[in-house]
Structures are given as C-alpha cells and as structure tokens.
C-alpha atoms as a PDB file:
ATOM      1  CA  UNK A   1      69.137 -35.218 -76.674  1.00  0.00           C
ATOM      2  CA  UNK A   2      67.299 -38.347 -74.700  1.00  0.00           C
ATOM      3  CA  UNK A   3      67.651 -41.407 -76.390  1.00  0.00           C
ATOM      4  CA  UNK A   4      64.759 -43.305 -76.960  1.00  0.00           C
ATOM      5  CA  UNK A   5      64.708 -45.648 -74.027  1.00  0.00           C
ATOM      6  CA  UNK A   6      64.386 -42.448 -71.906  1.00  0.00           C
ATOM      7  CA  UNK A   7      61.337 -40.888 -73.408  1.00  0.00           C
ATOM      8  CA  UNK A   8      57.653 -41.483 -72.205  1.00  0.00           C
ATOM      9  CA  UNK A   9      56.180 -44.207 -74.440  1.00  0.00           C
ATOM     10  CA  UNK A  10      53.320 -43.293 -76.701  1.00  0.00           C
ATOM     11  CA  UNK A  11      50.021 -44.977 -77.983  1.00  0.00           C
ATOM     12  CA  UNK A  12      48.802 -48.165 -77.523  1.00  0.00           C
ATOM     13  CA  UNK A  13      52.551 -48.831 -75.412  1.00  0.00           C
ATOM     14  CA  UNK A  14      51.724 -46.060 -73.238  1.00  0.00           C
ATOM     15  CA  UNK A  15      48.755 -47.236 -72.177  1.00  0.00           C
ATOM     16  CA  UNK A  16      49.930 -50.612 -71.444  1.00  0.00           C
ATOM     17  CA  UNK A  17      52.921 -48.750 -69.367  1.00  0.00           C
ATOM     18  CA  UNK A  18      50.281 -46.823 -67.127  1.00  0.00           C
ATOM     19  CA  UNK A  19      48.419 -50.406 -66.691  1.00  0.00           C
ATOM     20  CA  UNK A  20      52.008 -51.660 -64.885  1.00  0.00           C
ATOM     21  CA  UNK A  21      52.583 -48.640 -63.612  1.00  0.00           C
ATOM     22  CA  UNK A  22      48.728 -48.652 -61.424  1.00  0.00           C
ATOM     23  CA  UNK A  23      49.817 -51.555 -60.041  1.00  0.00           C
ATOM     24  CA  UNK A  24      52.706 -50.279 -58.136  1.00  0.00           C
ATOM     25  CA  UNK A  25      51.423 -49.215 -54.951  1.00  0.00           C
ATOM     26  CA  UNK A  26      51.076 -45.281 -53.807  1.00  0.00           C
ATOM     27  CA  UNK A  27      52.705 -44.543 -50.943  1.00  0.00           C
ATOM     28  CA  UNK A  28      52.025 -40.991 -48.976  1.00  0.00           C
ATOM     29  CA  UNK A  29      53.495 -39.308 -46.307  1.00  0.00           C
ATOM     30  CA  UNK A  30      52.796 -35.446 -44.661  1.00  0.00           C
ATOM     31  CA  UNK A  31      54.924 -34.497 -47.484  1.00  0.00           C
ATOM     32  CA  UNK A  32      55.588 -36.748 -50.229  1.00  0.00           C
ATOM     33  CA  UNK A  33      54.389 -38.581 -52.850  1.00  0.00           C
ATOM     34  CA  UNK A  34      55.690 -42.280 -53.601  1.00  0.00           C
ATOM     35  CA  UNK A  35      54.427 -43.382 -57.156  1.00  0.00           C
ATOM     36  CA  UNK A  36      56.161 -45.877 -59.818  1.00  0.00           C
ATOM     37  CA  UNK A  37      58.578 -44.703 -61.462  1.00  0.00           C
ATOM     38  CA  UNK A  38      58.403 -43.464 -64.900  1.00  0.00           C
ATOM     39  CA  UNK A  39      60.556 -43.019 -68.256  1.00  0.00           C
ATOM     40  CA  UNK A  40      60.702 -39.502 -67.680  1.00  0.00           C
ATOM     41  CA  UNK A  41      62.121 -39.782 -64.159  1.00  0.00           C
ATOM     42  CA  UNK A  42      65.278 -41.052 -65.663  1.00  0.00           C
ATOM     43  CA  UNK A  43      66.897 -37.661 -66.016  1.00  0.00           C
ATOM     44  CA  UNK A  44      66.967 -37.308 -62.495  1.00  0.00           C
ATOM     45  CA  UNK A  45      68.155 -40.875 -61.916  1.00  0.00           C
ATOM     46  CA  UNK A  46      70.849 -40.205 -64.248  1.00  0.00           C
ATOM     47  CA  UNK A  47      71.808 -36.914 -62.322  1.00  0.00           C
ATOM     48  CA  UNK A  48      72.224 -38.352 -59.682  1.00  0.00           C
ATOM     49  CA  UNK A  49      73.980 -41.580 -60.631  1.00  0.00           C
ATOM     50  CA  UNK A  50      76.275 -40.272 -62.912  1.00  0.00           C
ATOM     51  CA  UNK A  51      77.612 -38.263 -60.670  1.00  0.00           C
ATOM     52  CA  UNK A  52      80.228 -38.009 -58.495  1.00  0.00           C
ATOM     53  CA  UNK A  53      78.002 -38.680 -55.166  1.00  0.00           C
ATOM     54  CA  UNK A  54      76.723 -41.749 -56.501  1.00  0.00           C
ATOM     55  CA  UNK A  55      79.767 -43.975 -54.975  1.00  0.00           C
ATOM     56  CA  UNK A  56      77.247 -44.963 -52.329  1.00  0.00           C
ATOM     57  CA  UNK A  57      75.275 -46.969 -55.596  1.00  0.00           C
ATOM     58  CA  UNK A  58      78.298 -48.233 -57.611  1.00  0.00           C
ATOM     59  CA  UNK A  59      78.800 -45.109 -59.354  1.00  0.00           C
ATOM     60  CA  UNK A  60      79.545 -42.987 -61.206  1.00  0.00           C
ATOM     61  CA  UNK A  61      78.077 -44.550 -63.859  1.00  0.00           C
ATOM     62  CA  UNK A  62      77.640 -44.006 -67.485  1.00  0.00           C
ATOM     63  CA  UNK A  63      74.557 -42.925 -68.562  1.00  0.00           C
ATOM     64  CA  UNK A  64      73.745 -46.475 -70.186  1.00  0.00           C
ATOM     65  CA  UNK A  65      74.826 -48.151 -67.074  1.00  0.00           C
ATOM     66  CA  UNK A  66      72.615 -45.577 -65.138  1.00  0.00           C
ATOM     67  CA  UNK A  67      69.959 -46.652 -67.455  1.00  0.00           C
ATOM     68  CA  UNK A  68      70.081 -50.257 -66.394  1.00  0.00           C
ATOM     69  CA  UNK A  69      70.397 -49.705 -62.665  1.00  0.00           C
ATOM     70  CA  UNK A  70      66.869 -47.315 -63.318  1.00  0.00           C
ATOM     71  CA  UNK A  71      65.261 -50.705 -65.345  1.00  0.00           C
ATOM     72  CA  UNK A  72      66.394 -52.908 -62.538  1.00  0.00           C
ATOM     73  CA  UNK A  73      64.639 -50.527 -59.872  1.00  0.00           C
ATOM     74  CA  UNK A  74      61.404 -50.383 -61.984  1.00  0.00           C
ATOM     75  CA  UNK A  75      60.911 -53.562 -62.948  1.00  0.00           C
ATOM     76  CA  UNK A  76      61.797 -55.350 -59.647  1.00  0.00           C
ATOM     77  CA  UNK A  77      57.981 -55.484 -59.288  1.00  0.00           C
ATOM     78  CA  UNK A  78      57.397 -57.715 -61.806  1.00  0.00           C
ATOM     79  CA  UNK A  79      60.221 -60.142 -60.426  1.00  0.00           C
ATOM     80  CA  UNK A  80      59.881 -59.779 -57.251  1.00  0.00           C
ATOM     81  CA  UNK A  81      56.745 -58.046 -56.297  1.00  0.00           C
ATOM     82  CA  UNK A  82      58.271 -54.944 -54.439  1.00  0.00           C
ATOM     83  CA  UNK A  83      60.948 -52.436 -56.151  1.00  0.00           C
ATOM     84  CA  UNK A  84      61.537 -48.848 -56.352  1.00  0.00           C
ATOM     85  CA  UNK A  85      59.781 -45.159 -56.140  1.00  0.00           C
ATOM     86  CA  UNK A  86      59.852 -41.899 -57.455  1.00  0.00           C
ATOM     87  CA  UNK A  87      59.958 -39.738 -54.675  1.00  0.00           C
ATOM     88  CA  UNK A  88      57.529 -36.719 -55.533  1.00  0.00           C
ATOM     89  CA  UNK A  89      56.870 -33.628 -53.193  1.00  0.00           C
ATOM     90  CA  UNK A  90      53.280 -33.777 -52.742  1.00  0.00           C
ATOM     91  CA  UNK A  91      52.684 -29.866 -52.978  1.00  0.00           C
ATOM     92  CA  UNK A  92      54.233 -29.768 -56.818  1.00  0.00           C
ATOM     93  CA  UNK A  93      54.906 -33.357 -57.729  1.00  0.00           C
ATOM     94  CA  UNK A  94      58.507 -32.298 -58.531  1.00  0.00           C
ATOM     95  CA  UNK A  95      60.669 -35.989 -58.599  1.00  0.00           C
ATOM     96  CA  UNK A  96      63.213 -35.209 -55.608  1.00  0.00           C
ATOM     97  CA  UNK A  97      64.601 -38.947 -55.865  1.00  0.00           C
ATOM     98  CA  UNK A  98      63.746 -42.564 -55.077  1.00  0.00           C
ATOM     99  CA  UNK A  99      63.416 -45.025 -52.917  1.00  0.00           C
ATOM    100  CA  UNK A 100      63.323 -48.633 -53.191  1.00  0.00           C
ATOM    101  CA  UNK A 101      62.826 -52.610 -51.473  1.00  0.00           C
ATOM    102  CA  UNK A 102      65.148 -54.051 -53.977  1.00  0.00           C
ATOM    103  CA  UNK A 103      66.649 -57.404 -54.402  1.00  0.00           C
ATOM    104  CA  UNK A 104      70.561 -57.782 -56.257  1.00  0.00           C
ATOM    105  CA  UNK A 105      72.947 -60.290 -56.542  1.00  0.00           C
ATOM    106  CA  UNK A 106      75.209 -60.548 -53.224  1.00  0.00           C
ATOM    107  CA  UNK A 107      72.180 -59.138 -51.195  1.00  0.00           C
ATOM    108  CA  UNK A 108      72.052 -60.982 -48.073  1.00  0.00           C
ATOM    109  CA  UNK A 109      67.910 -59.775 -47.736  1.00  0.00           C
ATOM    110  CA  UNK A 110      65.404 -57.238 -49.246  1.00  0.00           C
ATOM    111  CA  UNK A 111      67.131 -53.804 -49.319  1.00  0.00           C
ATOM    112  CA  UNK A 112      65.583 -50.761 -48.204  1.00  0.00           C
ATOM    113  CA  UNK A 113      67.270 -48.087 -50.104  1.00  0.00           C
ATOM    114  CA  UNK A 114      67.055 -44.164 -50.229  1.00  0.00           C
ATOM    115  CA  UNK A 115      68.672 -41.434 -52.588  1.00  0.00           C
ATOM    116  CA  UNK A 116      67.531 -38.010 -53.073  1.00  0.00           C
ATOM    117  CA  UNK A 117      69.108 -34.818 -55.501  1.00  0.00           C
ATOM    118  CA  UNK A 118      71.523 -32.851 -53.343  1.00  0.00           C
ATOM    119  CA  UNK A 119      69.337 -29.748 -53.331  1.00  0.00           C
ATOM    120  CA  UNK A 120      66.396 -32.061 -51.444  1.00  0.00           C
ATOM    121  CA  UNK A 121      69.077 -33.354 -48.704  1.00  0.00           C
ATOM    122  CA  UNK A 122      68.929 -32.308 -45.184  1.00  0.00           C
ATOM    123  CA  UNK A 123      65.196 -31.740 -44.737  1.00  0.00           C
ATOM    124  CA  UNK A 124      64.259 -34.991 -43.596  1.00  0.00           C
ATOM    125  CA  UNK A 125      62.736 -36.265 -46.937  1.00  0.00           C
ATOM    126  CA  UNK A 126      64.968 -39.555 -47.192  1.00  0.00           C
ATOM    127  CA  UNK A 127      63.456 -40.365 -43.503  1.00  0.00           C
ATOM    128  CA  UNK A 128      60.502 -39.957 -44.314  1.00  0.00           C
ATOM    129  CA  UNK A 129      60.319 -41.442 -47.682  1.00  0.00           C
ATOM    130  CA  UNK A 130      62.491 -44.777 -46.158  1.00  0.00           C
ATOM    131  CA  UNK A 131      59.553 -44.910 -43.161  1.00  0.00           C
ATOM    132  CA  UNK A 132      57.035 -45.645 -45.144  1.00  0.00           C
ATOM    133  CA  UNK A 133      58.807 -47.898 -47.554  1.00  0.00           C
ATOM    134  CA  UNK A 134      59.825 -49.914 -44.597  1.00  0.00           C
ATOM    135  CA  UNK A 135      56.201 -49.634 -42.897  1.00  0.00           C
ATOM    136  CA  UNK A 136      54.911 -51.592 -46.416  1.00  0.00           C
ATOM    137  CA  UNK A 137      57.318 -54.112 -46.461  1.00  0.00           C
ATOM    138  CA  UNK A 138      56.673 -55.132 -43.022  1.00  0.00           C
ATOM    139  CA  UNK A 139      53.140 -54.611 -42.726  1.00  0.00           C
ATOM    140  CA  UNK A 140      51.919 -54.996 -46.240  1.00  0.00           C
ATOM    141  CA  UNK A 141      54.672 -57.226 -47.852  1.00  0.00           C
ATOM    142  CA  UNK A 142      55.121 -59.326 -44.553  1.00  0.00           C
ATOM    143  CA  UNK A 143      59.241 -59.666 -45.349  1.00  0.00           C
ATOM    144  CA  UNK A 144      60.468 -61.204 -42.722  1.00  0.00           C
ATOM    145  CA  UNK A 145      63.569 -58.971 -42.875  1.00  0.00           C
ATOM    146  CA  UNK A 146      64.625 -55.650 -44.537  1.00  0.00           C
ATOM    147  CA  UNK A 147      68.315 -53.959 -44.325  1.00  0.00           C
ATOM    148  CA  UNK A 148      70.251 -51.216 -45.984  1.00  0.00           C
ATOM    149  CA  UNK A 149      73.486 -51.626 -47.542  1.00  0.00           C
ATOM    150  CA  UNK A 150      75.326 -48.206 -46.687  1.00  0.00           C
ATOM    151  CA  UNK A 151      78.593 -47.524 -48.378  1.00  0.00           C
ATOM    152  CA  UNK A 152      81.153 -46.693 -45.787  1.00  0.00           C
ATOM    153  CA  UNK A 153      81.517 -43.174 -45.174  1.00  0.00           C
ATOM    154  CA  UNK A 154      78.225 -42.306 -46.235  1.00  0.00           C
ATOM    155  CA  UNK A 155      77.214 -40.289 -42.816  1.00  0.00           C
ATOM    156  CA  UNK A 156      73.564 -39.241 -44.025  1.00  0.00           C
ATOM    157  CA  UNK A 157      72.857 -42.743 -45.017  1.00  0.00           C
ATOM    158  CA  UNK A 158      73.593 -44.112 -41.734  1.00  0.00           C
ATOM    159  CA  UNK A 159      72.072 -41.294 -39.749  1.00  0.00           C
ATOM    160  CA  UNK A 160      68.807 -42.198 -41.772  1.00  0.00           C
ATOM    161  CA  UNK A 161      68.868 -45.855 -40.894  1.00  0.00           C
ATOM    162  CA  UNK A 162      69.762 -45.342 -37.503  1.00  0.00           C
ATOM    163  CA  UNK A 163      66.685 -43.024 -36.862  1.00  0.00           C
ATOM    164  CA  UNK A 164      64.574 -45.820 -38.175  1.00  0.00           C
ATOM    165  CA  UNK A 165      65.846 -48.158 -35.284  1.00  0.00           C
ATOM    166  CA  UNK A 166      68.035 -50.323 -37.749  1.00  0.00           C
ATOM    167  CA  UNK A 167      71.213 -52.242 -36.347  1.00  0.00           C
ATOM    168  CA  UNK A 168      74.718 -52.097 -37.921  1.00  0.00           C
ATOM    169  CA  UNK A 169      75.024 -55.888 -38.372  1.00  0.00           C
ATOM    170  CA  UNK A 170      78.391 -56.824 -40.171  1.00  0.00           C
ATOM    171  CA  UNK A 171      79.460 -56.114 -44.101  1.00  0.00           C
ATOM    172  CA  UNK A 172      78.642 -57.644 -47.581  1.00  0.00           C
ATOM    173  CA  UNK A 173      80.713 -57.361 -50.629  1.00  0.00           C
ATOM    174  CA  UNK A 174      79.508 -57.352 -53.412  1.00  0.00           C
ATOM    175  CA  UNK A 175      80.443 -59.836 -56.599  1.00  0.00           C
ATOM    176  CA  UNK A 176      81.796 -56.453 -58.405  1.00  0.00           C
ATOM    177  CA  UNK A 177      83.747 -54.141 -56.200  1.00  0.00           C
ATOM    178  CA  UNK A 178      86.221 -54.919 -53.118  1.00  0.00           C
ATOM    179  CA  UNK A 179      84.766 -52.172 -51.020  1.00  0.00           C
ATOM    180  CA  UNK A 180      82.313 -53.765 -48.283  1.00  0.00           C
ATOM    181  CA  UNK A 181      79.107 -51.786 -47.369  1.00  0.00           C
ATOM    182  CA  UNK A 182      77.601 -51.751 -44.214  1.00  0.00           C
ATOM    183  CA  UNK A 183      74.757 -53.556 -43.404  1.00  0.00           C
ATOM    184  CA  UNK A 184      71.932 -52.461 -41.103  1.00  0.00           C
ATOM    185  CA  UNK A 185      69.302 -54.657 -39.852  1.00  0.00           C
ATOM    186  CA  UNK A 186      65.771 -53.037 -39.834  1.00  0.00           C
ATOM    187  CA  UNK A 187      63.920 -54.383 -36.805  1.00  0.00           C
ATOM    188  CA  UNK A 188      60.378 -55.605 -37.891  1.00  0.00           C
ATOM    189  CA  UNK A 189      57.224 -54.445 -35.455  1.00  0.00           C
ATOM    190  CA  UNK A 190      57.739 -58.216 -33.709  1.00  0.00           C
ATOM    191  CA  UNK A 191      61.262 -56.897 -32.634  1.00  0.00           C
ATOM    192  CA  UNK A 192      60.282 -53.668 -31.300  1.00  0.00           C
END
C-alpha cells in the first residue's frame, strides 16, 4: 500500500502540482523523454534506491529516506532553478529512471547525475539522457561548471561521464559517509 505522500495529488492540489510541474523544462532526445518528475514516479525511485545497487546514491535506503532524496530531486527547481527528471522512453512513456543538475551539501559544483532501472542499463539511455541534461545547463542555464560525483567502483557511471568528455578531477567526501566519490569535471563548450 503507497502512503499518502506517494500518491498523485487530487483537486484543486493537483492542479496547482501540474502548474510547478509546466515549469520544469522538457527535455527530448531520439529516444527519450525528460519531463518533471511526478508523485507517481516514486515507485520507481524507490526501486531503485532501496536497493542494493543504490550504494552509488547513499543507499540502500529506507523507503522514507528514499522518499526524501525523491523531494530533494523535485523540488531543487524551486531552490535552485535546475533539479531532476523522469526519464521516459518516448515510444511508451514508461519512467526508465532519472536524471538530474542537483545541488547537496559537500558538493563542490552543480552535479550532473544519472540512474536508470537495471532492465534499461546497457543501451545507451543514461548517455543520452546525461547529454542533454548537460547541453541545458551549459547552454540554457549558463553554469559555469557541472561534474558528477561517481562512487568508486561504479564502472558504468564512469564510462558514461567519460564519453561525455568529463575529467576525473580529485575526490569529495561527503559530511555523512567516509567513502570518497570521484569527481569528474564536465568541460563546458568554451573548453572544448
């Protein structure tokens, strides 16, 4: 059973949640669909970070804490006026995972991130998904910088921001774990 934080609002609430929710820019690619994120995307959130592949995002997580990582990626745009996607397939509009330019304490700049379901791994969605994000930030945001923290080990990760052109440029611990992650440097169009 969802609780009620996870359910699609209703009424006058949901139509104040699809105002927001417009606001958040679309992003499209050959293949996907980048939208905001929405109550109902949670369950795949919550698959994924409550499991046991989710060490690369602090995890696993409880489903509460998984909750409040989901709010944090959502409302980022409020904050800081850039945070996270649903990943859609544009074909179906299935949710196949997120991606984000987010903003946490002991981040040393804005964070591209990526994570997908397993099933959706290995066919070059995260890629894509992660081009485009970083495409808006530099060209429509105008950050001056973007990296991804990678947690170490995490091959596919790294192979992703690598074939973007990013940089391995030192570690960053965070305030609540010992374990540095990796930090890559995206270039922006003025370094290439």
């Amino acid at each position: 059973m969802s609780m009620y934080c996870e359910t699609n609002p209703t009424g006058t609430a949901a139509g104040m949640a699809a105002r927001f929710a417009a606001l958040v820019p679309v992003l499209t690619t050959e293949r996907l669909t980048l939208r905001a994120p929405q109550a109902a995307d949670f369950a795949l959130y919550a698959e994924i970070a409550c499991g046991p592949r989710s060490k690369g995002i602090g995890g696993p997580m409880t489903r509460d804490e998984a909750w409040y990582d989901f709010a944090t990626l959502a409302s980022c745009w409020m904050l800081r006026g850039h945070g996270g996607w649903t990943i859609t397939l544009t074909r179906t509009g299935a949710p196949i995972g997120f991606a984000l330019i987010g903003a946490e304490p002991g981040d040393q700049a804005p964070e591209l991130g990526y994570l997908l379901i397993e099933a959706q791994e290995g066919q070059g969605y995260a890629t894509e998904a992660a081009e485009a994000v970083r495409d808006y930030a530099f060209g429509t945001l105008r950050l001056p910088e973007l990296v991804s923290y990678i947690a170490p080990g995490n091959a596919r990760s790294v192979a992703v921001a690598e074939r973007l052109g990013a940089i391995r440029s030192g570690n960053v611990t965070y305030p609540e774990g010992d374990t540095p992650a990796l930090v890559y440097r995206h270039p922006s169009p003025e370094d290439v």
